[in-house]
Structure formats: structure tokens, C-alpha cells
Protein backbone atom coordinates (compact mmCIF):
# COMPACT_ATOMS: atom_id res chain seq x y z
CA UNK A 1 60.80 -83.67 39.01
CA UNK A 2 62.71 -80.38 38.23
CA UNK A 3 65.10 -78.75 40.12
CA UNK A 4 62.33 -76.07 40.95
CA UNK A 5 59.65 -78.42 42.30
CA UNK A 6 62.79 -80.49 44.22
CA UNK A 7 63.81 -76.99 45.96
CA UNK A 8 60.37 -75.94 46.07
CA UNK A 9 59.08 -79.18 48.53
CA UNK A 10 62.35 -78.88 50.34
CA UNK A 11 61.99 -75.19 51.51
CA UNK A 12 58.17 -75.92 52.18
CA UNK A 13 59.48 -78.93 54.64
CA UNK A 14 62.54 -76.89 56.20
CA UNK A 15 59.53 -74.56 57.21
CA UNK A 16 57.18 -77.52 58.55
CA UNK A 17 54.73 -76.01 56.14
CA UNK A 18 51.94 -77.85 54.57
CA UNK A 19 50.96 -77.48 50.55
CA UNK A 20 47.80 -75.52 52.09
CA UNK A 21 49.46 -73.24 54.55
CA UNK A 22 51.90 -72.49 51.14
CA UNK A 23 49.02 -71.80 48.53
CA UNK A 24 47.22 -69.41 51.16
CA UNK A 25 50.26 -67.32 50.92
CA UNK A 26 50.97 -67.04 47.30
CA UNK A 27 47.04 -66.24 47.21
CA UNK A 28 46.72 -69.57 44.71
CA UNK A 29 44.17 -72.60 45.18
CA UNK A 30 46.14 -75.57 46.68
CA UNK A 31 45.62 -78.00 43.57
CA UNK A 32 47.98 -74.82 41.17
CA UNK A 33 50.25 -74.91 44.15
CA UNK A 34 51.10 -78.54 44.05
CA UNK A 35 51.57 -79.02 40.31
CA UNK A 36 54.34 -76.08 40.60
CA UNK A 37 55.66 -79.14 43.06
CA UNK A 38 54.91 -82.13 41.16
CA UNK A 39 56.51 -80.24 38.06
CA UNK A 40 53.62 -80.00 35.99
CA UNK A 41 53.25 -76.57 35.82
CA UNK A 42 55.16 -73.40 36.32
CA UNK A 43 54.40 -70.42 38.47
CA UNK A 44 54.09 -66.80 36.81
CA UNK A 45 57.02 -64.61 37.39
CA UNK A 46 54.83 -62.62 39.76
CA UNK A 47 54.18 -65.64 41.88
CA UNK A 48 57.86 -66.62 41.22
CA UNK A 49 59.18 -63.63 43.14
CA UNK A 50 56.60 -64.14 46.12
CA UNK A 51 57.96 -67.13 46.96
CA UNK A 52 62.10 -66.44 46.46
CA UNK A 53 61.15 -63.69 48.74
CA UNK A 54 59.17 -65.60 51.42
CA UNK A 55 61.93 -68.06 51.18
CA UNK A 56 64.80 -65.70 51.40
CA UNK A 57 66.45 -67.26 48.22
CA UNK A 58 67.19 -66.46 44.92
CA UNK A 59 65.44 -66.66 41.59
CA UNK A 60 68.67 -68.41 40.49
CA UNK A 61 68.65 -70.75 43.40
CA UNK A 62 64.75 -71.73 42.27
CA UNK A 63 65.36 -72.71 38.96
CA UNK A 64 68.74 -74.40 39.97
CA UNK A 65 71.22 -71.88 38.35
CA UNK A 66 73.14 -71.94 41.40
CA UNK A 67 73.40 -74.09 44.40
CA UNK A 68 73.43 -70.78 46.93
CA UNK A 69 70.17 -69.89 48.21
């Protein structure tokens, strides 16, 4: 796994989230959702945003520029 889909599953869990709950809100079917966590594929930078935002971290955090959400 990347450090995206590693930071990706851990801010869905810290939330008690499911994959489902998570795709509804980024407006994607659940099956894109969990490659972006299995690290198969990558979410487009519009979709990228959404979720550093609904998170309340950074794009840098995401793709594991920094270690400071």
C-alpha cells in the first residue's frame, strides 16, 4: 500500500466510517472508493481536495509529504 491509501483507511477508521458511508460523500461508487484504499488507483485532484477537506488535512499530509495533518 501507499502512503495515501495507509492515511486514507486510517482517517476513514478514526471517523468509525465505513468504505460506503465514505464513497456516498465523495459522490463515487464504493468499488472506485476502495481501490483509492487498496492503492490501485488514484483519485482526481477534484476528488483529492474533497476528501483533505472533509478530513481537515492537508494535500501534503495525503500523499505523505509531511507527517502533519
Amino acid at each position: 500500500m501507499s502512503v495515501f491509501s495507509d492515511r486514507l483507511v486510517l482517517l476513514r477508521e478514526n471517523r468509525g466510517l465505513s468504505q460506503k458511508d465514505v464513497a456516498h460523500e465523495f459522490d463515487v461508487v464504493v468499488r472506485a472508493y476502495q481501490r483509492y484504499e487498496y492503492g490501485e488507483r488514484e483519485p482526481q485532484l477534484s476528488t483529492l481536495i474533497r476528501i483533505a477537506d472533509f478530513y481537515g488535512v492537508s494535500l501534503d499530509y495525503l500523499a505523505g509529504r509531511t507527517d502533519t495533518p
